[in-house]
C-alpha atoms as a PDB file:
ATOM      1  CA  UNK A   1     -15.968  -0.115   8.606  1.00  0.00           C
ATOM      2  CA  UNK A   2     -16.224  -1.486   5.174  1.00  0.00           C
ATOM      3  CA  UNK A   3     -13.528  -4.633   5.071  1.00  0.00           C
ATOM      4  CA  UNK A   4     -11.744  -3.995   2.292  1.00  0.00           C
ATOM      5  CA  UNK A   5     -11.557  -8.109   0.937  1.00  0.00           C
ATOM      6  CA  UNK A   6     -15.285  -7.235   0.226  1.00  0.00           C
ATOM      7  CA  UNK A   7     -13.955  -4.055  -2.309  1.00  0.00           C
ATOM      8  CA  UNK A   8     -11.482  -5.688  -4.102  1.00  0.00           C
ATOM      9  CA  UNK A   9     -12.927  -9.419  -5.196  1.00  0.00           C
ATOM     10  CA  UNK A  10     -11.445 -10.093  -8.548  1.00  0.00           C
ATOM     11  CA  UNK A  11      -9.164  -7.596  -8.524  1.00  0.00           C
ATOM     12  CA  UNK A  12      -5.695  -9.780  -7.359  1.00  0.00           C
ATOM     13  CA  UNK A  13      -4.921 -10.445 -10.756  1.00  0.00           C
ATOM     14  CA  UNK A  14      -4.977  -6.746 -12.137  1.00  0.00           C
ATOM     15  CA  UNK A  15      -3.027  -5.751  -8.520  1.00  0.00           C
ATOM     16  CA  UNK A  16      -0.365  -8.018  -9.052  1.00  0.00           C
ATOM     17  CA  UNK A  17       0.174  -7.141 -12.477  1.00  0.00           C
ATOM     18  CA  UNK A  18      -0.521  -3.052 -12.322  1.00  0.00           C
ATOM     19  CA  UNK A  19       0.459  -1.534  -9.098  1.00  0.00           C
ATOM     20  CA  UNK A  20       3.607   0.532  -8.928  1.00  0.00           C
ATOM     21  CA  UNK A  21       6.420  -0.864  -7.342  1.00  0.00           C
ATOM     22  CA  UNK A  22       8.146   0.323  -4.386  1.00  0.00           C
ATOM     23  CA  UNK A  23      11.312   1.748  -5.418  1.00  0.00           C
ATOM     24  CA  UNK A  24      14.642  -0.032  -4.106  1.00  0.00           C
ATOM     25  CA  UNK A  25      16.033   2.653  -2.263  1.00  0.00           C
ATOM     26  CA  UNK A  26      12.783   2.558  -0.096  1.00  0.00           C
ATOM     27  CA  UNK A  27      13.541  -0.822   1.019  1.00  0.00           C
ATOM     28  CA  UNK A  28      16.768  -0.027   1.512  1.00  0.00           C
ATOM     29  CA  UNK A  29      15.845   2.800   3.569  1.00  0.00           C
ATOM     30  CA  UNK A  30      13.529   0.928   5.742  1.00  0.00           C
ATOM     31  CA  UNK A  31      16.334  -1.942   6.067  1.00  0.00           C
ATOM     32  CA  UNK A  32      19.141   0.837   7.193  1.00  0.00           C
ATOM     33  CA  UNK A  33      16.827   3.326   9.563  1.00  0.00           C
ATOM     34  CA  UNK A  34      14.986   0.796  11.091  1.00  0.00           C
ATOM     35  CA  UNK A  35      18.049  -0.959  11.484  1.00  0.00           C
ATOM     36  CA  UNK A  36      16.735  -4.844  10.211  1.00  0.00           C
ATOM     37  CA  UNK A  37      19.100  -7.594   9.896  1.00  0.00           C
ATOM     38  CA  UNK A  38      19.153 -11.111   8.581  1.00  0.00           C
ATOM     39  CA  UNK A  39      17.942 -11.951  12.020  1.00  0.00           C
ATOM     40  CA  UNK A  40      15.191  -9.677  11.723  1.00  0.00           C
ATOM     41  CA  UNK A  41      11.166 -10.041  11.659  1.00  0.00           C
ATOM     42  CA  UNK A  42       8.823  -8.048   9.478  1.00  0.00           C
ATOM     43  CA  UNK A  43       5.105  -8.329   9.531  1.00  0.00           C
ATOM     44  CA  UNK A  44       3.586  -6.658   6.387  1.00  0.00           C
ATOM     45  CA  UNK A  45      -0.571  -5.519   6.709  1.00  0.00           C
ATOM     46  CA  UNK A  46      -2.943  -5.086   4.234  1.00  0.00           C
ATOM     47  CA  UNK A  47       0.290  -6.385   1.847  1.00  0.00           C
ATOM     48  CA  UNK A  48      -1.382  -6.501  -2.057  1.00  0.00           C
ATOM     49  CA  UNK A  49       0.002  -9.075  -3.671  1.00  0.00           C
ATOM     50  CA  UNK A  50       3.475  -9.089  -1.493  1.00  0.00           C
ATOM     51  CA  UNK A  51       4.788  -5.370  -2.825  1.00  0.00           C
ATOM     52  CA  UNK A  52       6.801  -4.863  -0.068  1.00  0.00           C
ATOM     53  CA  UNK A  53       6.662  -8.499   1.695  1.00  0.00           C
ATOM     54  CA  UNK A  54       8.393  -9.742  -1.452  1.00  0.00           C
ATOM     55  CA  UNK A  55      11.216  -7.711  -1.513  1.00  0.00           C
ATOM     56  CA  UNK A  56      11.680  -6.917   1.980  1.00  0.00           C
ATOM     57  CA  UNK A  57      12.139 -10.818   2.642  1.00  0.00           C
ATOM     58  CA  UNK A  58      15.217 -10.668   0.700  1.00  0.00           C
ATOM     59  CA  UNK A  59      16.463  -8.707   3.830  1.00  0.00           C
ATOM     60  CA  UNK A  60      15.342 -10.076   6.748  1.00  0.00           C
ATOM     61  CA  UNK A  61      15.031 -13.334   8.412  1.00  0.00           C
ATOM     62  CA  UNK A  62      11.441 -13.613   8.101  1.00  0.00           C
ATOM     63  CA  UNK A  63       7.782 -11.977   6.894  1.00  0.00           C
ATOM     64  CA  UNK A  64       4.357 -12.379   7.724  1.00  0.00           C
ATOM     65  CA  UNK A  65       1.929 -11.510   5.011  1.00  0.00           C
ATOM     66  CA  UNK A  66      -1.303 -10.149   5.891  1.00  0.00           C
ATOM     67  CA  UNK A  67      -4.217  -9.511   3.875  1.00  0.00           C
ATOM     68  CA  UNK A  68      -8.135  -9.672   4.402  1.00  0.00           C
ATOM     69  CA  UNK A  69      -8.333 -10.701   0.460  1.00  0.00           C
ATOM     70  CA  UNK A  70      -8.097 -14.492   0.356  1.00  0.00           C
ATOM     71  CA  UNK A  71      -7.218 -13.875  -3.744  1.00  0.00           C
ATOM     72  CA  UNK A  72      -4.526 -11.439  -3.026  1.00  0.00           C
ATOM     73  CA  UNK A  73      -2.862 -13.548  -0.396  1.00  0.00           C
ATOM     74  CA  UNK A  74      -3.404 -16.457  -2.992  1.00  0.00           C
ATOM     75  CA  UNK A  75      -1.786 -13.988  -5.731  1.00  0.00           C
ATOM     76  CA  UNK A  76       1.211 -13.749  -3.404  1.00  0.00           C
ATOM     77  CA  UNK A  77       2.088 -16.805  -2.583  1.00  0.00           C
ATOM     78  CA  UNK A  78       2.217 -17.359  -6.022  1.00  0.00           C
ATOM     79  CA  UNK A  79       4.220 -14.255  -7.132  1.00  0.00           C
ATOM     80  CA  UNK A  80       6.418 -15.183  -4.007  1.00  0.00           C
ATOM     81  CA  UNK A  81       7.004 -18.935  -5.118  1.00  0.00           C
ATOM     82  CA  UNK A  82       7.840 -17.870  -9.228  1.00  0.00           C
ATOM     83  CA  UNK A  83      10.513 -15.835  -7.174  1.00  0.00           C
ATOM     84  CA  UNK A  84      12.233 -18.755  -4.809  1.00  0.00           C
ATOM     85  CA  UNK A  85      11.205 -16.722  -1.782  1.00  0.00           C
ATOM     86  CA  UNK A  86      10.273 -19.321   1.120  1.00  0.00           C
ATOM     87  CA  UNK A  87      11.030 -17.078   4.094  1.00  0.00           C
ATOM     88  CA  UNK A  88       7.189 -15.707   3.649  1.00  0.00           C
ATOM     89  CA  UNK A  89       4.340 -17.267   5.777  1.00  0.00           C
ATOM     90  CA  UNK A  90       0.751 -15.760   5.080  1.00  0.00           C
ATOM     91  CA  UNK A  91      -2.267 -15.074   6.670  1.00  0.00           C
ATOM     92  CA  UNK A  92      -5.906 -14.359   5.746  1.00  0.00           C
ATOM     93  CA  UNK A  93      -7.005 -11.732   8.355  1.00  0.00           C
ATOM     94  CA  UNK A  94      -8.032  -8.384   8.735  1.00  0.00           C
ATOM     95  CA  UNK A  95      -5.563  -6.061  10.583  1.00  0.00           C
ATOM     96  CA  UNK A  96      -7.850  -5.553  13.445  1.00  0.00           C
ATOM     97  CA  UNK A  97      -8.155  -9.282  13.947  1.00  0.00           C
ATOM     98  CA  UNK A  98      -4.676  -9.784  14.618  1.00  0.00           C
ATOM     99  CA  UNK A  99      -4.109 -12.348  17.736  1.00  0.00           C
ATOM    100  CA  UNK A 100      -2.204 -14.655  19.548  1.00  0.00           C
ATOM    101  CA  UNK A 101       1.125 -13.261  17.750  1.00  0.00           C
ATOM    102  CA  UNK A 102       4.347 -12.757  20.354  1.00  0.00           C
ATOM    103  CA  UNK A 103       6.071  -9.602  20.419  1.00  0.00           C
ATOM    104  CA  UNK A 104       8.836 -10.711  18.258  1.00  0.00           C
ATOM    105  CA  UNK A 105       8.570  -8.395  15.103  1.00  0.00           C
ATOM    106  CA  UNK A 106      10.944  -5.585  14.641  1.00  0.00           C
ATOM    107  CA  UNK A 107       8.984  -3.942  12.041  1.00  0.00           C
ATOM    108  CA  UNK A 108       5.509  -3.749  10.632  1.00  0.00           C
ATOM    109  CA  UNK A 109       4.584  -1.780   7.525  1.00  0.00           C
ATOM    110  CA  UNK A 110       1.289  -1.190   5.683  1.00  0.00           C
ATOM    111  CA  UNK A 111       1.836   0.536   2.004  1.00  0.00           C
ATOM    112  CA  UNK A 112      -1.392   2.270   0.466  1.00  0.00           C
ATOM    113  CA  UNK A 113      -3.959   0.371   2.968  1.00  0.00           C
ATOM    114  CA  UNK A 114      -3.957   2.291   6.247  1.00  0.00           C
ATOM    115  CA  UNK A 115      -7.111   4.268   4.694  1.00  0.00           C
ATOM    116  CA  UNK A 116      -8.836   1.263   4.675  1.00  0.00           C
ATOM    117  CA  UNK A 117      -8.496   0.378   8.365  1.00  0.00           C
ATOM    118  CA  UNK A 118      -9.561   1.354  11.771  1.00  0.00           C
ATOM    119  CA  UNK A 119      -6.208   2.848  12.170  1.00  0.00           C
ATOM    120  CA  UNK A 120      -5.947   3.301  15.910  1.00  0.00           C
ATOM    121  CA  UNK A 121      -7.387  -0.426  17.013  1.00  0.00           C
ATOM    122  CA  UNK A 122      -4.285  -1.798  14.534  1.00  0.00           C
ATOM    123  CA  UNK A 123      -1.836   0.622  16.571  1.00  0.00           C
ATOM    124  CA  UNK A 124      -3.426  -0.860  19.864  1.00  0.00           C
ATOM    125  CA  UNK A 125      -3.068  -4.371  18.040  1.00  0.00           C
ATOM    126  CA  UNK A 126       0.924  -3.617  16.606  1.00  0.00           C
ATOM    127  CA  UNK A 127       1.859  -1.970  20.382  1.00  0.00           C
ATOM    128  CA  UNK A 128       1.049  -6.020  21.649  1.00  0.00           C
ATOM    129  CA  UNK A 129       2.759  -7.864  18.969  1.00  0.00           C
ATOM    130  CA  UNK A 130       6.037  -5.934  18.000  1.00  0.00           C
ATOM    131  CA  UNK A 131       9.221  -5.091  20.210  1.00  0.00           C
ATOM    132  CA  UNK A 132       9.998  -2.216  22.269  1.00  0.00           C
ATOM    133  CA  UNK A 133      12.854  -0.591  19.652  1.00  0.00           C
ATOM    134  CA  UNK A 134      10.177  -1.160  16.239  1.00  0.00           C
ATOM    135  CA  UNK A 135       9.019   0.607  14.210  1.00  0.00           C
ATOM    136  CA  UNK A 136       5.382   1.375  12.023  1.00  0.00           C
ATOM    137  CA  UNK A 137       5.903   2.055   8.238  1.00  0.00           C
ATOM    138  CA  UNK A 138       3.103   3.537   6.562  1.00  0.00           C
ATOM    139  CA  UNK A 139       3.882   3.990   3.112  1.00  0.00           C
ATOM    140  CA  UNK A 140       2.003   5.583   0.671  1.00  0.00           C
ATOM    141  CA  UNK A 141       2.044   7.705  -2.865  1.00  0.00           C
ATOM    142  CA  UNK A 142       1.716  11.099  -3.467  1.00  0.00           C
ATOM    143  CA  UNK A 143       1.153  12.628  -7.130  1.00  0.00           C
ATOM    144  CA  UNK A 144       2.986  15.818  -7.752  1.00  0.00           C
ATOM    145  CA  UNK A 145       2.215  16.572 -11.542  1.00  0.00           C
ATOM    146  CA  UNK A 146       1.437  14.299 -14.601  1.00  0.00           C
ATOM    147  CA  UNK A 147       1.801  14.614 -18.654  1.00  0.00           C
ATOM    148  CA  UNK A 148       0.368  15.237 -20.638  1.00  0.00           C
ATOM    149  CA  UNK A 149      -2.222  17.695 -19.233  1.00  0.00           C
ATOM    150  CA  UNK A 150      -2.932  16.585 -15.630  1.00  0.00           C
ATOM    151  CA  UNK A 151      -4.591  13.301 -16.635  1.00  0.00           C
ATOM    152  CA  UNK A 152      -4.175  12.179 -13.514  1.00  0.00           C
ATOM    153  CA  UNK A 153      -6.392  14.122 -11.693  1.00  0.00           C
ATOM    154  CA  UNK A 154      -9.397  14.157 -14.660  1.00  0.00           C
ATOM    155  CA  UNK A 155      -9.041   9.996 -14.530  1.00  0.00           C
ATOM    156  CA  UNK A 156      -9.778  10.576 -10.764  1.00  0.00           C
ATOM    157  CA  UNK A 157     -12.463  13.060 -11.164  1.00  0.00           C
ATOM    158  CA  UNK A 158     -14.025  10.845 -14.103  1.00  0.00           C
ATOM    159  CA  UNK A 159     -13.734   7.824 -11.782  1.00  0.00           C
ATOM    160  CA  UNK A 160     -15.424   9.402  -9.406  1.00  0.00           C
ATOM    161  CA  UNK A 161     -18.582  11.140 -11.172  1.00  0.00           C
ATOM    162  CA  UNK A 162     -19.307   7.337 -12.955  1.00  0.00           C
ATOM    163  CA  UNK A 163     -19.828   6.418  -9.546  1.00  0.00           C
ATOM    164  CA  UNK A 164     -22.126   9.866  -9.046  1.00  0.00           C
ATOM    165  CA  UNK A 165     -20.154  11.355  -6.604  1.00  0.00           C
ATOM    166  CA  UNK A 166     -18.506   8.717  -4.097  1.00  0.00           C
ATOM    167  CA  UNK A 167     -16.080   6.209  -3.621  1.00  0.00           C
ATOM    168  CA  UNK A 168     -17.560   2.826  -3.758  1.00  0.00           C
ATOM    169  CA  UNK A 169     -16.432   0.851  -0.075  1.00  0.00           C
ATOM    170  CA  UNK A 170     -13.971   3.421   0.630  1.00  0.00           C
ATOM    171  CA  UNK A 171     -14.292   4.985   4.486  1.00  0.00           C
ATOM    172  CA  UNK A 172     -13.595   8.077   5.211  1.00  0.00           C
ATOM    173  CA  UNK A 173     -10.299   9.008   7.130  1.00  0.00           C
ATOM    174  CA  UNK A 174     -10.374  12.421   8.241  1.00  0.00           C
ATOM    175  CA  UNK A 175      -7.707  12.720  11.001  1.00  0.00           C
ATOM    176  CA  UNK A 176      -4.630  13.133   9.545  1.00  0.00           C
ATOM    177  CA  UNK A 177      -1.786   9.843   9.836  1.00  0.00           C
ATOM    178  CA  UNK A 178       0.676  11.752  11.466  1.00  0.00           C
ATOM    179  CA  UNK A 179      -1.948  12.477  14.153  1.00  0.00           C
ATOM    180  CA  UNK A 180      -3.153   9.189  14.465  1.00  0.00           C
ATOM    181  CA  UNK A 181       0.569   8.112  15.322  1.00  0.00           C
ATOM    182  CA  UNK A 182       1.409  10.771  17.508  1.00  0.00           C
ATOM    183  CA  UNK A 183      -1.730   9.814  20.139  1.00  0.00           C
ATOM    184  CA  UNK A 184      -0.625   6.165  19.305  1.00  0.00           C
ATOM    185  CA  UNK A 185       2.113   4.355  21.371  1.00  0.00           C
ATOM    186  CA  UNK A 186       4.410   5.223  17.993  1.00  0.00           C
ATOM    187  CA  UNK A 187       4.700   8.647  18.386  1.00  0.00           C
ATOM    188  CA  UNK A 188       8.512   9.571  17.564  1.00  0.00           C
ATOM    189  CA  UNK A 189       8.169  10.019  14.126  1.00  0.00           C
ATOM    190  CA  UNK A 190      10.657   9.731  11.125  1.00  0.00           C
ATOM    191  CA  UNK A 191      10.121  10.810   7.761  1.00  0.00           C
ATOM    192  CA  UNK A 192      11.350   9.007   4.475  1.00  0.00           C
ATOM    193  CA  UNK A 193      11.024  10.743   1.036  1.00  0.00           C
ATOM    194  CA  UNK A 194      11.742   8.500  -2.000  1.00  0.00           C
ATOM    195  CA  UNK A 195      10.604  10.189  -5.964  1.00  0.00           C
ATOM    196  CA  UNK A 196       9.339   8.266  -8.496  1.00  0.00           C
ATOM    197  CA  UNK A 197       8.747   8.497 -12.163  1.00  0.00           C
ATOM    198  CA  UNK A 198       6.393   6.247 -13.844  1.00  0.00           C
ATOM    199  CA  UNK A 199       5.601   5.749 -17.434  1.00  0.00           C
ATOM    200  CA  UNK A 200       2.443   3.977 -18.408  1.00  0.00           C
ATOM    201  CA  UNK A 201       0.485   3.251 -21.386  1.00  0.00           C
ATOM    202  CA  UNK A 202      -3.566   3.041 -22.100  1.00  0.00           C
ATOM    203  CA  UNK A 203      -3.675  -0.658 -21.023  1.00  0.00           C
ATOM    204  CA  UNK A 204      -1.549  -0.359 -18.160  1.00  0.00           C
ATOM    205  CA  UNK A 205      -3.705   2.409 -16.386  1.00  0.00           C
ATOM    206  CA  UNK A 206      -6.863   0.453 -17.114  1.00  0.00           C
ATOM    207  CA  UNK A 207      -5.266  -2.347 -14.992  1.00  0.00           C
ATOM    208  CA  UNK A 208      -4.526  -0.265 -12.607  1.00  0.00           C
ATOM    209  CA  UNK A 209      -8.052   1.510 -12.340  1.00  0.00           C
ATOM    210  CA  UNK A 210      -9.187  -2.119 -12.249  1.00  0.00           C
ATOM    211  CA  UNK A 211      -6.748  -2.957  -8.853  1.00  0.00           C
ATOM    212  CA  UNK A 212      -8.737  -0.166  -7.190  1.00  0.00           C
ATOM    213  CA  UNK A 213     -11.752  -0.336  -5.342  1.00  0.00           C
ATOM    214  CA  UNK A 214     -12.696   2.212  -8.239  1.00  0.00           C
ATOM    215  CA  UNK A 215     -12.313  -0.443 -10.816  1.00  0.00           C
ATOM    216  CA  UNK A 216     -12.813  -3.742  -8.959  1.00  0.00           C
ATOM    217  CA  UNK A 217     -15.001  -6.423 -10.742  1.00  0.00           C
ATOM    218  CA  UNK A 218     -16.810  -7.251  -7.852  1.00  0.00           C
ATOM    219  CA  UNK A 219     -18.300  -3.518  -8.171  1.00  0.00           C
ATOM    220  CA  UNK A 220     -18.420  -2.948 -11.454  1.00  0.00           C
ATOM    221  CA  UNK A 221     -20.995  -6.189 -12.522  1.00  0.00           C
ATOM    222  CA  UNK A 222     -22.012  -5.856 -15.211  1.00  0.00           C
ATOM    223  CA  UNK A 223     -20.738  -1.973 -15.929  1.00  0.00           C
ATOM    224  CA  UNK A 224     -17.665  -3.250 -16.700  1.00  0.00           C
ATOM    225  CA  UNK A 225     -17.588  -2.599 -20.379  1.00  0.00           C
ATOM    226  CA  UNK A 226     -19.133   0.574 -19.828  1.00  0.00           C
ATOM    227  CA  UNK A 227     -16.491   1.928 -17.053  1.00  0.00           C
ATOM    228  CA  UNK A 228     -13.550   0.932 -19.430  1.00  0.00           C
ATOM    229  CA  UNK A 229     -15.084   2.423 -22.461  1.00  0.00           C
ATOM    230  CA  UNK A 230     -15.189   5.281 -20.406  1.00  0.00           C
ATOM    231  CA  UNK A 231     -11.416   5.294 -18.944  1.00  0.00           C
ATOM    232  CA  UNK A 232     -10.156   4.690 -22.145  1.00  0.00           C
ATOM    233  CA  UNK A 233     -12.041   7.456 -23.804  1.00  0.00           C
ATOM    234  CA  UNK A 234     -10.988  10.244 -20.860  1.00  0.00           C
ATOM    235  CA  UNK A 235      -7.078   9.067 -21.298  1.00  0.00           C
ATOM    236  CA  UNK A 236      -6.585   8.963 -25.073  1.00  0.00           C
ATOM    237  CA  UNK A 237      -8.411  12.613 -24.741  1.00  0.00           C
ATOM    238  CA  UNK A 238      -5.144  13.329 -23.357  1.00  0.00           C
ATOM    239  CA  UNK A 239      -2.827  11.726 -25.055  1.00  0.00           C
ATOM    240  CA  UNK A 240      -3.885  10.317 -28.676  1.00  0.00           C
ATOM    241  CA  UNK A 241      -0.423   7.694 -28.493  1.00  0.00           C
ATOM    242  CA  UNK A 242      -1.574   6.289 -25.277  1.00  0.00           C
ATOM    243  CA  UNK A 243       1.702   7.202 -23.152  1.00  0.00           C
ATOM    244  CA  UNK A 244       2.189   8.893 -20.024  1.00  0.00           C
ATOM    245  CA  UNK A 245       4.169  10.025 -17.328  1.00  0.00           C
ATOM    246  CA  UNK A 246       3.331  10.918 -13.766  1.00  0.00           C
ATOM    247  CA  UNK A 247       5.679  12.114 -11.076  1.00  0.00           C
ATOM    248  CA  UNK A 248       5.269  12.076  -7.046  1.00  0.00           C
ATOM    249  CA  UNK A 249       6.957  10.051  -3.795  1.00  0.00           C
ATOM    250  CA  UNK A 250       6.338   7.887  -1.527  1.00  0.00           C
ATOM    251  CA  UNK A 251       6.198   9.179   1.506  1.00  0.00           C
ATOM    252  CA  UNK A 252       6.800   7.009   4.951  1.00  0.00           C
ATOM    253  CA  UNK A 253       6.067   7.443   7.976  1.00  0.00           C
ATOM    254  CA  UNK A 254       8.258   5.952  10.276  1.00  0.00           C
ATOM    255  CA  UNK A 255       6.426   5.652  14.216  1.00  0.00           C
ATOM    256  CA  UNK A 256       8.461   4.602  17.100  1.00  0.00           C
ATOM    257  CA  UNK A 257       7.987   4.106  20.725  1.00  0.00           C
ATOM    258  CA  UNK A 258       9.635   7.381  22.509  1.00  0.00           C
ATOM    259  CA  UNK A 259      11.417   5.671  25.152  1.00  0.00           C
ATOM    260  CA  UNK A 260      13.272   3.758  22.192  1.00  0.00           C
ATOM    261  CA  UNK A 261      13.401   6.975  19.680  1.00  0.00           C
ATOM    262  CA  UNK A 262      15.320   9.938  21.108  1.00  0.00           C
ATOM    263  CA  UNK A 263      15.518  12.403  18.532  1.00  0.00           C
ATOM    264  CA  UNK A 264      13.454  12.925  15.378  1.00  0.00           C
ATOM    265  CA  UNK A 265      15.108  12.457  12.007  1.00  0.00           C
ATOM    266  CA  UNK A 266      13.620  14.068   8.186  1.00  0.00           C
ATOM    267  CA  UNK A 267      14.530  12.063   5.778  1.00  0.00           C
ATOM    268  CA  UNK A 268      15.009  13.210   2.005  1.00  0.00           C
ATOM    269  CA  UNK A 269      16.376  10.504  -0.175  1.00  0.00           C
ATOM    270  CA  UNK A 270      16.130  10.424  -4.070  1.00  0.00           C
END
C-alpha cells in the first residue's frame, strides 16, 4: 500500500487553495443524522487541509485531524488558526496507525481519501476507538456532466495517458465501499445526497490537477512545465475563455453499528 504523504509532497499549498468545498448542507446533514452536539467528538482521517475538520468544529465540541502529510496537517493548522478555530488538535499518522485513542468519538469521517487506504484495517481500527451509537462518513464526489463539452472526462483521460497509462501512487480499490462497510462492524448503512455546481477557470483547474496525486510536485520533477503546458492546452481546447462548469454530488455513506441502527434511511437532500 502506497502511503499517500509519499504522493502528495508539495502539493498542501495547491490543496488548500483548489479543492472543492464541502457544501453546508452536508455538514449540516452529518450534524442532524448523526445526531452531534456541542458535546460531541469528531475524528476526521486522511482530512486535506481541514475541509471538513474546519467546518465541522464549528459544531461540535471537539476534532481530531488526521493526515499522513506532515505539509497538509501543517497547511491546516494554519488555515484553522486564520479562522479562530482552537477546538482542533492534529496528528501526523496514517489511518492504519491509529493507537492508544479511547472510544470517545461519536463520529469519524474520511472525504475523498478512503481510496487511498487499507480500508478494512481502518474499520477494525475506528470499531476500537469510536462509541457504540457512531457513525463512519465516507464522503466523496461524483461528476454527473460538465460544460463545455465533457472536459472533465478528456482532462482525466489526458492526465492519465501523460503518465502512459496509470495512476502514479494510486492503489487499486476494487471492492466496492458499500461492501467494504457492510462486512465491517458499520454495516447499517445511510445514504446522504448533496448536488453541487462548480464554476472554475483555467488557473483554478491547474491547481487543482496540481492537489492530485496526478499533478503533485513531488511526481512531476522536473515535467512540471511540460504537464501544465499540457493541461492548459487540453482545457482552453474546450473552452477558448477559460470558464467552466461541472455538475455532480457528494455522496456519503453513513455506516453504523446494527445493534445501534434499526432501520435504514436514503437520504436525498439538495
Amino acid at each position: 500500500m502506497i502511503v499517500a504523504s509519499e504522493a502528495f509532497r508539495g502539493a498542501a499549498p495547491y490543496y488548500a487553495r483548489h479543492w472543492k468545498a464541502y457544501p453546508e448542507d452536508l455538514i449540516r446533514s452529518l450534524v442532524r443524522v448523526c445526531g452531534l452536539t456541542t458535546s460531541s467528538r469528531a475524528l476526521d482521517l486522511g482530512a486535506g487541509t481541514g475541509q471538513i475538520a474546519i467546518p465541522l468544529a464549528r459544531s461540535v465540541a471537539d476534532v481530531l485531524f488526521v493526515d499522513a502529510s506532515d505539509e497538509m496537517v501543517q497547511e491546516g493548522k494554519r488555515i484553522a488558526g486564520a479562522a479562530g478555530i482552537k477546538n482542533i488538535d492534529f496528528l501526523v499518522s496514517r489511518s492504519e496507525d491509529l493507537n492508544g485513542l479511547t472510544s470517545s468519538f461519536d463520529i469519524a469521517t474520511i472525504a475523498g481519501a478512503f481510496h487511498w487506504m487499507d480500508r478494512e484495517t481502518v474499520l477494525a481500527k475506528l470499531s476500537k476507538i469510536l462509541k457504540p451509537s457512531a457513525c463512519v462518513a465516507i464522503i466523496f464526489p461524483k461528476v454527473e456532466r460538465s460544460e463545455p463539452g465533457e472536459w472533465k472526462s478528456a482532462m482525466w483521460r489526458e492526465l492519465i495517458e501523460f503518465w502512459g497509462g496509470s495512476w502514479p501512487g494510486r492503489p487499486v480499490q476494487t471492492t466496492p465501499i458499500r461492501e467494504v462497510l457492510r462486512y465491517s462492524e458499520f454495516s447499517e448503512i445511510t445514504e446522504l445526497r448533496h448536488d453541487y455546481e462548480h464554476h472554475w477557470n483555467t488557473d483554478e483547474l491547474i491547481g487543482w490537477v496540481h492537489a492530485t496525486s496526478l499533478g503533485a510536485p513531488v511526481n512531476l520533477g522536473e515535467r512540471h512545465d511540460e504537464f501544465t503546458t499540457r493541461v492548459r492546452r487540453l482545457l482552453l481546447s474546450y473552452s477558448p475563455s477559460g470558464s467552466f462548469v461541472e455538475r455532480g454530488y457528494f455522496w456519503t455513506l453513513l455506516g453504523y453499528r446494527p445493534s445501534n441502527r434499526v432501520e435504514r434511511l436514503t437520504y436525498a437532500i439538495v
